[in-house]
Protein backbone atom coordinates (compact mmCIF):
# COMPACT_ATOMS: atom_id res chain seq x y z
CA UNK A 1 6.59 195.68 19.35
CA UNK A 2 3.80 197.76 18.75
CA UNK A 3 5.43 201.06 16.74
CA UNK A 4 2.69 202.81 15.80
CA UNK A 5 1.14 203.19 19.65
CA UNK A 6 4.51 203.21 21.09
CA UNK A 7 5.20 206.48 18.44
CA UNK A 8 2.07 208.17 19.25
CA UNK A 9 1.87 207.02 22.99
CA UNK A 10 5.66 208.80 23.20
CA UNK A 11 4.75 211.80 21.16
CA UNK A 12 1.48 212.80 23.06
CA UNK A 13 3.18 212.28 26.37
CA UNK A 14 5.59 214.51 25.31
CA UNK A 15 3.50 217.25 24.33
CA UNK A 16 1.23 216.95 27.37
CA UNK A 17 4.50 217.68 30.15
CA UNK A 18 5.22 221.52 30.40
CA UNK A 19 8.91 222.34 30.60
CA UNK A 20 8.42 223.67 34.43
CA UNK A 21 7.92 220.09 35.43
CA UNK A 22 10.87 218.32 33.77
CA UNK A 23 13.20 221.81 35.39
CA UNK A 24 13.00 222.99 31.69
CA UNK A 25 12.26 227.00 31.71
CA UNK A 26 9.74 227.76 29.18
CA UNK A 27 11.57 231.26 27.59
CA UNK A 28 9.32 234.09 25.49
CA UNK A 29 9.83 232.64 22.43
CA UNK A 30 8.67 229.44 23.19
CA UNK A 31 5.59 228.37 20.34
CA UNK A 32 4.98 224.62 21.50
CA UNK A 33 3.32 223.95 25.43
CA UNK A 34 5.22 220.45 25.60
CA UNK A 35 8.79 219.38 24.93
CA UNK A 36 10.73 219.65 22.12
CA UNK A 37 12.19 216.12 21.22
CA UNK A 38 15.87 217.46 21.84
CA UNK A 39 14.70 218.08 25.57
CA UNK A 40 13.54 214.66 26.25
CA UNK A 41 16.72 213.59 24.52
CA UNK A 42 18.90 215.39 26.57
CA UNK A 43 16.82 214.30 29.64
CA UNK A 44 16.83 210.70 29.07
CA UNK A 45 20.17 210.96 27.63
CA UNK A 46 20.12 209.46 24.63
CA UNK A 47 20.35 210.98 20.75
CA UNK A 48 17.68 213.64 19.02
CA UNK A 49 17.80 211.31 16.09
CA UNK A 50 16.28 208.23 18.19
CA UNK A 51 14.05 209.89 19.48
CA UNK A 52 12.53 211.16 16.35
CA UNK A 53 12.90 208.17 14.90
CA UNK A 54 10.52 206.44 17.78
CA UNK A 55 8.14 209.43 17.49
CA UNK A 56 8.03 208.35 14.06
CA UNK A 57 7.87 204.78 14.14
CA UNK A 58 10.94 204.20 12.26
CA UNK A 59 13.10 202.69 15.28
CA UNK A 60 14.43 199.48 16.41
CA UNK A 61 13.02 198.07 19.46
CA UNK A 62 14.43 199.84 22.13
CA UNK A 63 16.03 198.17 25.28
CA UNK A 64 15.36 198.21 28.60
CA UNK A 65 17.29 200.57 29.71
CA UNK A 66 16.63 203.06 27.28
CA UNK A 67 12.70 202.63 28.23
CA UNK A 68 13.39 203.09 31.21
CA UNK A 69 15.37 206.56 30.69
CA UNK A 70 12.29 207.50 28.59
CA UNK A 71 10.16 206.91 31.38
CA UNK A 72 12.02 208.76 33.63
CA UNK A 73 12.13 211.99 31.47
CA UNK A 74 8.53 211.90 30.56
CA UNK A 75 7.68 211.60 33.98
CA UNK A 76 5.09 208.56 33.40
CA UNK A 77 3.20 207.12 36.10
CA UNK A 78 3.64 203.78 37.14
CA UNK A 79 0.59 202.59 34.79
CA UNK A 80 1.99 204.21 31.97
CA UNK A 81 5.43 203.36 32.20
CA UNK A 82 3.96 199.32 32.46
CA UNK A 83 2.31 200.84 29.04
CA UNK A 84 5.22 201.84 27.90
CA UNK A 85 7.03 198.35 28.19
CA UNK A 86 4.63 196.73 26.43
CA UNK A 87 4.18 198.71 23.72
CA UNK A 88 7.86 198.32 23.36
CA UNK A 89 7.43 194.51 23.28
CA UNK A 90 9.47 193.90 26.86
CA UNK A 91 7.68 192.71 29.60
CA UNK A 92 7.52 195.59 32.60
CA UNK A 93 10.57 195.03 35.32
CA UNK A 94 9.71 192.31 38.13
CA UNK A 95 9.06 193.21 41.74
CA UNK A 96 12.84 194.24 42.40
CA UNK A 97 13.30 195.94 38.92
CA UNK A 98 10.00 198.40 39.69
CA UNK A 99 11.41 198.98 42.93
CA UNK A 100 14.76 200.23 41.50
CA UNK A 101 12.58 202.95 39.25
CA UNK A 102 12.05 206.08 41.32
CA UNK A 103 8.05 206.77 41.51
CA UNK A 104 6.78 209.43 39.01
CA UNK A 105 5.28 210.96 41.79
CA UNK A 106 8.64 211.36 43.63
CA UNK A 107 10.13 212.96 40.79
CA UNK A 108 7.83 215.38 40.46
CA UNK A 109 8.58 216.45 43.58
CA UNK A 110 11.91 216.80 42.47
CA UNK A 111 11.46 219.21 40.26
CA UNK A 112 9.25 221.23 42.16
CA UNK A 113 12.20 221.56 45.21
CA UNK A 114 13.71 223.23 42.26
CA UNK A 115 17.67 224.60 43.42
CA UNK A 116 16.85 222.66 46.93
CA UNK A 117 19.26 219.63 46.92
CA UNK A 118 16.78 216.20 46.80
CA UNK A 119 17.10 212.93 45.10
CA UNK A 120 14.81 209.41 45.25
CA UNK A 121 16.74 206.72 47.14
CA UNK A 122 15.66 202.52 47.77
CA UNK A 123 15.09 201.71 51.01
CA UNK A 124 18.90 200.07 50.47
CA UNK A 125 20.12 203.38 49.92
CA UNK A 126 20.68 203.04 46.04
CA UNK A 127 20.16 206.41 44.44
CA UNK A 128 17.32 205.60 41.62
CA UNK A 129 17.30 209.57 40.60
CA UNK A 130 18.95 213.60 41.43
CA UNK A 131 17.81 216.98 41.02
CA UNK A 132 20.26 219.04 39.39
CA UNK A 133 21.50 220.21 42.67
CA UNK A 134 21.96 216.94 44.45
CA UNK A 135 24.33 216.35 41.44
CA UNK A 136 26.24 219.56 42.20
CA UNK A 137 26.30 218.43 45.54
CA UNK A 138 26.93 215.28 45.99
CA UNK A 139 27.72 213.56 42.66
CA UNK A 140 26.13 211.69 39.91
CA UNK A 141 25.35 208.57 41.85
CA UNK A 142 22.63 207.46 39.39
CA UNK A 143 25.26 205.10 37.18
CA UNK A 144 26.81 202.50 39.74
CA UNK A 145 26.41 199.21 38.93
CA UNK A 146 26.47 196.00 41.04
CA UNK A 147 27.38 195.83 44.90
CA UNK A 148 28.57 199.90 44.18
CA UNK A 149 25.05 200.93 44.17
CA UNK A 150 24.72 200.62 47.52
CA UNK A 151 26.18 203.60 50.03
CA UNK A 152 26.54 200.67 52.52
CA UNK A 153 28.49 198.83 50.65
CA UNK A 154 30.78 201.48 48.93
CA UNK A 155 31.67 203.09 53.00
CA UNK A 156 32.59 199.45 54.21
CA UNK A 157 34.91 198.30 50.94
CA UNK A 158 36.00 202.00 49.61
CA UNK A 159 37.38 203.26 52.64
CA UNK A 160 38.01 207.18 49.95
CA UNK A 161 34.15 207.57 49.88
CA UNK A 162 33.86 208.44 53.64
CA UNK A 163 35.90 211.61 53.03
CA UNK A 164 32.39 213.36 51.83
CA UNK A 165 32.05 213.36 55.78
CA UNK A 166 34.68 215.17 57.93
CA UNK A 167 36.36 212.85 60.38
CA UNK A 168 34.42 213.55 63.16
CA UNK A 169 31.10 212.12 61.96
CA UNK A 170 32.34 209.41 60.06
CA UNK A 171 32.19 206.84 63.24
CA UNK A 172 28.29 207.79 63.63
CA UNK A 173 27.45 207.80 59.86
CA UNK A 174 29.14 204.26 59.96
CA UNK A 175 26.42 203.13 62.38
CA UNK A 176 23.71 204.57 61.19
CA UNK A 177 23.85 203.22 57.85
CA UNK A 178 24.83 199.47 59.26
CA UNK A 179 21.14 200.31 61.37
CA UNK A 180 19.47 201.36 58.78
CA UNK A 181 20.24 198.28 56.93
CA UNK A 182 19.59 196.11 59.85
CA UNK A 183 15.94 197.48 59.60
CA UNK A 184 15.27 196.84 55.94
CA UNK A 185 16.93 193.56 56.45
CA UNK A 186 14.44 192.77 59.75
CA UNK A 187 11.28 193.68 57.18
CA UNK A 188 12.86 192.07 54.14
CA UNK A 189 14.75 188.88 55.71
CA UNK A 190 13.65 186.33 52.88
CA UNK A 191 14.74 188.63 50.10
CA UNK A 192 17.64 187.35 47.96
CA UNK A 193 18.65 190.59 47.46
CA UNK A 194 19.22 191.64 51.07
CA UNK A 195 20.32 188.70 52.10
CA UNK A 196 23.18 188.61 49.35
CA UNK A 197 24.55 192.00 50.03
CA UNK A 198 24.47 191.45 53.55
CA UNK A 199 26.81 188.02 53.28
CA UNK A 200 29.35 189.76 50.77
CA UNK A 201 29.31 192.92 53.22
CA UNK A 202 30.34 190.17 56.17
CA UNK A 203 32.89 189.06 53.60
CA UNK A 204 34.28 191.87 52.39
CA UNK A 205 34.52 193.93 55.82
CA UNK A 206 35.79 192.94 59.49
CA UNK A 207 34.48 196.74 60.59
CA UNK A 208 31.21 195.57 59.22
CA UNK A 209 31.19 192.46 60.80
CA UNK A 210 31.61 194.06 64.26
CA UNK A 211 29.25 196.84 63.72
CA UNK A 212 26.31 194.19 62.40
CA UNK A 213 26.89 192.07 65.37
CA UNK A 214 26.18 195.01 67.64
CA UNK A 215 22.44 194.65 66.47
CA UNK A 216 21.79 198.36 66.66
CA UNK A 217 18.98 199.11 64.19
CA UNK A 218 16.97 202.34 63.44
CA UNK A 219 15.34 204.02 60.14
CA UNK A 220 16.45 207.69 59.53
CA UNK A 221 13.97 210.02 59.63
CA UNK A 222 15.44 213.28 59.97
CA UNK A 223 19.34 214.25 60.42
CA UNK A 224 22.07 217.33 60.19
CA UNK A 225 25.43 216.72 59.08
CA UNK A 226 28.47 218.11 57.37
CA UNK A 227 28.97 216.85 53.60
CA UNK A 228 32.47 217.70 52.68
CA UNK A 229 32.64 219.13 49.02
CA UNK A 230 35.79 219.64 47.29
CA UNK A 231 35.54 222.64 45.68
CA UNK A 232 33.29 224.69 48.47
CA UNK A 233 34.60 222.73 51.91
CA UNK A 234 31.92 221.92 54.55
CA UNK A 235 28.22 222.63 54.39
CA UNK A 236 25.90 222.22 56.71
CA UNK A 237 22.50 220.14 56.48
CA UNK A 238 19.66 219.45 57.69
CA UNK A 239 18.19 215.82 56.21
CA UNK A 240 15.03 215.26 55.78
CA UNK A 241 13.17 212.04 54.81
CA UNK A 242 9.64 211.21 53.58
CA UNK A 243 9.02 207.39 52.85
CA UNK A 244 6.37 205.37 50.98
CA UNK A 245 3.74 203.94 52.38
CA UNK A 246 5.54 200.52 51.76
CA UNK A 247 8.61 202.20 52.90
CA UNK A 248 10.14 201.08 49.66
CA UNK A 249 11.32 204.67 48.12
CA UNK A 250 12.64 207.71 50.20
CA UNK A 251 12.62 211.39 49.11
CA UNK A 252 15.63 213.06 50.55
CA UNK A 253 15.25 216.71 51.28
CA UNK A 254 19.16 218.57 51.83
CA UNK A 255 18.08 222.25 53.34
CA UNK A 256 21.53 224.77 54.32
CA UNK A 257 21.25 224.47 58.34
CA UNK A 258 22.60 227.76 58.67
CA UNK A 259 23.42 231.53 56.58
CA UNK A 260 26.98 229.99 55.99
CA UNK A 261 25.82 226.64 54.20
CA UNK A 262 23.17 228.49 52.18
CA UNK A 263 26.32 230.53 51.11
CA UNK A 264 28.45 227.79 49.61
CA UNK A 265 25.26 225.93 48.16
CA UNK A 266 24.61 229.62 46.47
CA UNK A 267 28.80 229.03 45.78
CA UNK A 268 28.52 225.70 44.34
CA UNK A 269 25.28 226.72 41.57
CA UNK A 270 27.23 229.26 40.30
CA UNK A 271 30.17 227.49 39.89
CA UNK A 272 28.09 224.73 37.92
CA UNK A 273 26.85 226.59 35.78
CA UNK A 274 29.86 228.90 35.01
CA UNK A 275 31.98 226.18 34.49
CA UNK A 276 29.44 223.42 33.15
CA UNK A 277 26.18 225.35 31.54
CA UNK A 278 23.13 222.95 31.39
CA UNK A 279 25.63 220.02 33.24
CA UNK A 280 26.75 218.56 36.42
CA UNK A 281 29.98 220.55 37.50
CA UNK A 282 30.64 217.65 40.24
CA UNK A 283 30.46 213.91 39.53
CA UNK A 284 32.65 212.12 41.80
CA UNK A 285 29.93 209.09 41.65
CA UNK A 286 32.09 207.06 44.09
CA UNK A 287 30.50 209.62 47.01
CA UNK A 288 28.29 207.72 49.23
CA UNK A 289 24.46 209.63 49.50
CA UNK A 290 24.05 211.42 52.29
């Protein structure tokens, strides 16, 4: 572990990101450009003390998962966050673990879609990060663990999650998601990691079985549907999708589809942040993404 580099590596990063592109705002009284080391703390979620205590050299070697927080709420590239990992004295995440960090570029444009609902999602549907207003939404879906990060998988073994969709659509949001994994799974068919989740789906789930065996397959490129909320009812959306060149990483756009679903969105940010200022007022994380 390299301390000194990783300190000043962490601290000049810091000062170089303006608060407008971590969804910070600036105020009049504000004397430094950069971040202030609580606002990276709160971002990456982790304590003011640690962080100062990297900045200054004075820290234990951080884990993984911590480094990869950082990463997140510094907004690093994908060469820097490498950087970052081996400054750290960890070697950067293999193939599968990069692919399970959203892109820096992607969460940029996170931040820039600003009260829009969006959020970076794996080509397997696992949610790797959320605007502020995909949380309000939809949920904190960034924290599941195992088999649960996948949407897929949570619809065909948690038969609660499907009430985000009202009855009606539920049948066609089934099939979509079984098509959109029988895509990925056509491009990635030697990949452990497909191929396990799609034999403990087959286990777990007769519905599943029957809808895989159809062989219907498509990628999702643009969609409207209802998303359920519990505190505002039914809203309206139009879903839009931009992919990666190695169709590895989606940005997910949620826009109101009509006056009466940009009403309860409107609804739903105020009652985050009179209820919760500065934090998620809806985190039903079991919610499969949209």
């Amino acid at each position: 572990m390299q301390r000194e580099q990783l300190a000043d590596f962490l601290r000049r990063r810091r000062e170089a990101i303006r608060p407008a592109e971590a969804g910070i705002a600036a105020g009049p009284r504000r004397r430094t450009t950069g971040l202030r080391r609580e606002e990276v703390a709160m971002l990456a979620g982790m304590s003011v003390d640690y962080v100062v205590r990297l900045e200054q050299g004075r820290s234990s070697q951080p884990s993984v998962q911590l480094l990869t927080a950082l990463a997140r709420a510094l907004r690093l590239s994908d060469d820097e966050r490498a950087h970052l990992f081996h400054l750290a004295g960890h070697q950067p995440p293999p193939a599968d673990g990069v692919a399970r960090l959203a892109r820096a570029g992607l969460v940029r444009m996170l931040d820039l879609l600003g009260d829009t609902p969006a959020m970076v999602i794996s080509d397997l549907g696992e949610v790797l990060a959320q605007n502020r207003m995909s949380i309000l939404l939809v949920g904190d879906q960034s924290g599941l663990a195992g088999d649960r990060r996948y949407p897929i998988y949570r619809w065909f073994t948690e038969p609660e999650v499907r009430a985000v969709h009202p009855p009606a659509e539920q049948e066609r949001h089934g099939r979509q998601l079984v098509a959109d994994l029988r895509a990925v799974a056509g491009r990635r068919s030697t990949d452990p990691l497909v191929t396990g989740l799609l034999s403990r789906l087959r286990q777990a789930s007769s519905e599943f079985r029957t809808r895989w065996d159809a062989h219907e397959v498509g990628l999702r490129r643009a969609d409207r549907k209802t998303l359920v909320h519990p505190r505002v009812g039914g809203i309206l959306v139009d879903c839009e999708t931009l992919v990666t060149p190695d169709l590895g990483q989606q940005l997910l756009v949620l826009t109101p589809a009509d006056a009466d679903a940009r009403e309860r969105l409107d609804l739903l940010r105020v009652l985050g942040v009179e209820e919760f200022p500065g934090q998620p007022a809806h985190t039903t994380s079991g919610q499969p993404a949209p």
